[in-house]
C-alpha atoms as a PDB file:
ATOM      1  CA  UNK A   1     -83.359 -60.076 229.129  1.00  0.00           C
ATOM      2  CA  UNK A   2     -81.782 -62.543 227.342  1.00  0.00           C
ATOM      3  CA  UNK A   3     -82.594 -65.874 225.524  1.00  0.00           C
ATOM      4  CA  UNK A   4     -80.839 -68.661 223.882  1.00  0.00           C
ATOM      5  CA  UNK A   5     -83.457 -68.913 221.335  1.00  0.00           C
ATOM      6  CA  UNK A   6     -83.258 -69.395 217.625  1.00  0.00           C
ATOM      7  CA  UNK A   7     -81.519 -65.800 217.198  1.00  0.00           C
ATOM      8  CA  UNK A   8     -83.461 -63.083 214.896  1.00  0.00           C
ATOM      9  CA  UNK A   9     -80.958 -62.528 211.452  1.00  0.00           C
ATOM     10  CA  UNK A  10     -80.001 -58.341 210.848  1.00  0.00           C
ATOM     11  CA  UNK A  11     -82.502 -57.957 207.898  1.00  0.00           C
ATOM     12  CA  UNK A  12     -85.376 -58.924 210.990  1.00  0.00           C
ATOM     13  CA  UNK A  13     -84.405 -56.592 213.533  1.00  0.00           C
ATOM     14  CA  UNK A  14     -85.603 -53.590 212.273  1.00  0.00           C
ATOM     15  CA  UNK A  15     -89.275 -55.097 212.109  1.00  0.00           C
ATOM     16  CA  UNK A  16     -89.510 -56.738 215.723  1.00  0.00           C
ATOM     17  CA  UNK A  17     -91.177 -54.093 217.162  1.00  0.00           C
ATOM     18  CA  UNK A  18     -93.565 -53.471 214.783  1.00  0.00           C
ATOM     19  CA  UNK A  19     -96.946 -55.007 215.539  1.00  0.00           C
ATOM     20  CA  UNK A  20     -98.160 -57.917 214.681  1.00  0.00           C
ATOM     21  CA  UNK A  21     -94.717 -58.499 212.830  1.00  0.00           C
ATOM     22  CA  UNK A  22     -93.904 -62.470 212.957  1.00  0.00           C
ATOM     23  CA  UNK A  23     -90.772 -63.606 211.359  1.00  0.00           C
ATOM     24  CA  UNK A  24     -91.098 -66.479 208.738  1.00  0.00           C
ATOM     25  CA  UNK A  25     -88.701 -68.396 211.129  1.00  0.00           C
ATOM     26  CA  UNK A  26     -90.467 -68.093 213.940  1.00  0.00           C
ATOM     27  CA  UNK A  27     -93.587 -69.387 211.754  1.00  0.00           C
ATOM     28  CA  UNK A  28     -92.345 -72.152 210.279  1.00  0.00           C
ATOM     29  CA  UNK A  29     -90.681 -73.212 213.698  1.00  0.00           C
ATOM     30  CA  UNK A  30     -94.596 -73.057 215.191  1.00  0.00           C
ATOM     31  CA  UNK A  31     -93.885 -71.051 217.841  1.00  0.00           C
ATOM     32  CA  UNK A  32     -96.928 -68.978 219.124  1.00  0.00           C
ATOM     33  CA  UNK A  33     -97.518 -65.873 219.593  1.00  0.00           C
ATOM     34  CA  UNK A  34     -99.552 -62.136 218.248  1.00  0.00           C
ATOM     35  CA  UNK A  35     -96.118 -60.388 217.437  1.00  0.00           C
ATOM     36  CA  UNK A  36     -97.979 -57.464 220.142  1.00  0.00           C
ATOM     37  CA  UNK A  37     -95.385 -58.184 223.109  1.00  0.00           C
ATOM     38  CA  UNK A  38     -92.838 -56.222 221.641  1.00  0.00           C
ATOM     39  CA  UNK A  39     -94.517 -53.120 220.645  1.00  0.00           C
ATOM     40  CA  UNK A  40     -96.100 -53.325 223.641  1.00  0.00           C
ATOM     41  CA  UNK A  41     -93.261 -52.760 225.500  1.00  0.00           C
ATOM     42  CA  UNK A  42     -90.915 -50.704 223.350  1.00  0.00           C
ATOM     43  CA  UNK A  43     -94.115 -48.558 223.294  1.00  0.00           C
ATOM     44  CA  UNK A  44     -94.194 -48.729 227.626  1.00  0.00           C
ATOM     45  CA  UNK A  45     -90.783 -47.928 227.524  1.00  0.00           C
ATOM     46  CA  UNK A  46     -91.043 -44.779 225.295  1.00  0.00           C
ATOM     47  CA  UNK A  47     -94.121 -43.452 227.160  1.00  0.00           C
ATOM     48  CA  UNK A  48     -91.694 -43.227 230.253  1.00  0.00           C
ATOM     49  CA  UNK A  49     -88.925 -41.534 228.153  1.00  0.00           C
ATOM     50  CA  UNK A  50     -87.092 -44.571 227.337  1.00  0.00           C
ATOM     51  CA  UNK A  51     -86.001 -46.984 224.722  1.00  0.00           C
ATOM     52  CA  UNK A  52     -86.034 -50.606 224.480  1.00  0.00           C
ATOM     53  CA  UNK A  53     -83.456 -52.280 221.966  1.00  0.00           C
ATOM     54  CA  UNK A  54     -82.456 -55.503 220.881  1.00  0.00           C
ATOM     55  CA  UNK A  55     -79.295 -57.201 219.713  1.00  0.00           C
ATOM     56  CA  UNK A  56     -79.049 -60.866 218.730  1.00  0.00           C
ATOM     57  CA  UNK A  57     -77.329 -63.805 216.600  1.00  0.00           C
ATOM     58  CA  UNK A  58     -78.778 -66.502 214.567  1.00  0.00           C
ATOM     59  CA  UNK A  59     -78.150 -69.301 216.726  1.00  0.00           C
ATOM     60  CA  UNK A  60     -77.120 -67.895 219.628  1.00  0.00           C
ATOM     61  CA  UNK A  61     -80.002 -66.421 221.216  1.00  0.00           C
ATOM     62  CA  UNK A  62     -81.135 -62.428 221.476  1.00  0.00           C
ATOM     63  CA  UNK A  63     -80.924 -59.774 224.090  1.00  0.00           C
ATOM     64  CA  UNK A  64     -83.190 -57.308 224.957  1.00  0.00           C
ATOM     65  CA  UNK A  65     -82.510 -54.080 227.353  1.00  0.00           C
ATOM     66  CA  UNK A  66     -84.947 -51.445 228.187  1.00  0.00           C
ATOM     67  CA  UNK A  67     -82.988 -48.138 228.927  1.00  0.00           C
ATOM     68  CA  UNK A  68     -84.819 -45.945 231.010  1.00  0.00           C
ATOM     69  CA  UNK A  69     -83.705 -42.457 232.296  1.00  0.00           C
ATOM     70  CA  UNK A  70     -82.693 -41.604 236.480  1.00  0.00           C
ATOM     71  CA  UNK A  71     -84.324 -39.336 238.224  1.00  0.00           C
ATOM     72  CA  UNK A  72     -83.152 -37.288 240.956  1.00  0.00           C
ATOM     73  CA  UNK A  73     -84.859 -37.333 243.846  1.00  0.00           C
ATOM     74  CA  UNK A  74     -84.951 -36.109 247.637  1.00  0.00           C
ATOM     75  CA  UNK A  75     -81.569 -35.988 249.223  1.00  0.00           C
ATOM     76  CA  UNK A  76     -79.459 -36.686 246.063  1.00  0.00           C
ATOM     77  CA  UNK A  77     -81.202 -33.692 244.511  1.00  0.00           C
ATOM     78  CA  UNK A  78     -80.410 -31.255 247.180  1.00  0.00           C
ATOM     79  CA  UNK A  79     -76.982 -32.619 247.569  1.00  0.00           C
ATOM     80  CA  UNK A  80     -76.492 -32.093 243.641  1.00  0.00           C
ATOM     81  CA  UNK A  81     -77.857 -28.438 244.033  1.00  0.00           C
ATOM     82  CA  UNK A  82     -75.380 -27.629 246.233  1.00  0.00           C
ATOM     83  CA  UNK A  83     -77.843 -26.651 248.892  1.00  0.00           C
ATOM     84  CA  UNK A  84     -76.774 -27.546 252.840  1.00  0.00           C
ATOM     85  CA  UNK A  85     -80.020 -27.637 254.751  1.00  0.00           C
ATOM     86  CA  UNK A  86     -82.737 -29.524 253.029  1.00  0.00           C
ATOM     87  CA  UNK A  87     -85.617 -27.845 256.056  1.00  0.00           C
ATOM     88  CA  UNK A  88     -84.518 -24.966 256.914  1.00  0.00           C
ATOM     89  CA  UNK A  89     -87.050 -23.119 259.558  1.00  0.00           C
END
């Protein structure tokens, strides 16, 4: 996802998944929130063997993107196998 918001500054980005964490910009600017959205997901996104990271630039706006891992499944996991007949009788 990604914003043009007010930007979060390099000394921030370590804490914004920590919970409850509110930066004193994002106070002072009144803007609402628990500081839980975050954690909540980077926490979601762990629990399903992924990550969820963050890069951003005062000014410019942030952006987030959850990495999660593939799965093979079905027909691509037979055909990756090696194996010709997926029912074979």
């Amino acid at each position: 996802m990604i914003d043009r918001g007010l930007g979060i500054s390099p000394s921030e980005l370590r804490h914004v998944f920590e919970a409850f964490y509110r930066s004193p910009q994002v106070a002072s600017a009144q803007i609402h929130g628990t500081g839980l959205g975050l954690t909540l997901a980077s926490e979601i996104a762990g629990a399903m063997g992924g990550t969820l990271t963050v890069e951003s630039e005062i000014g410019k706006g942030s952006a987030f993107t959850l990495h999660l891992p593939v799965l093979e499944t079905g027909l691509e996991a037979v055909a990756a196998n090696g194996v010709s007949r997926v029912n074979q009788q």
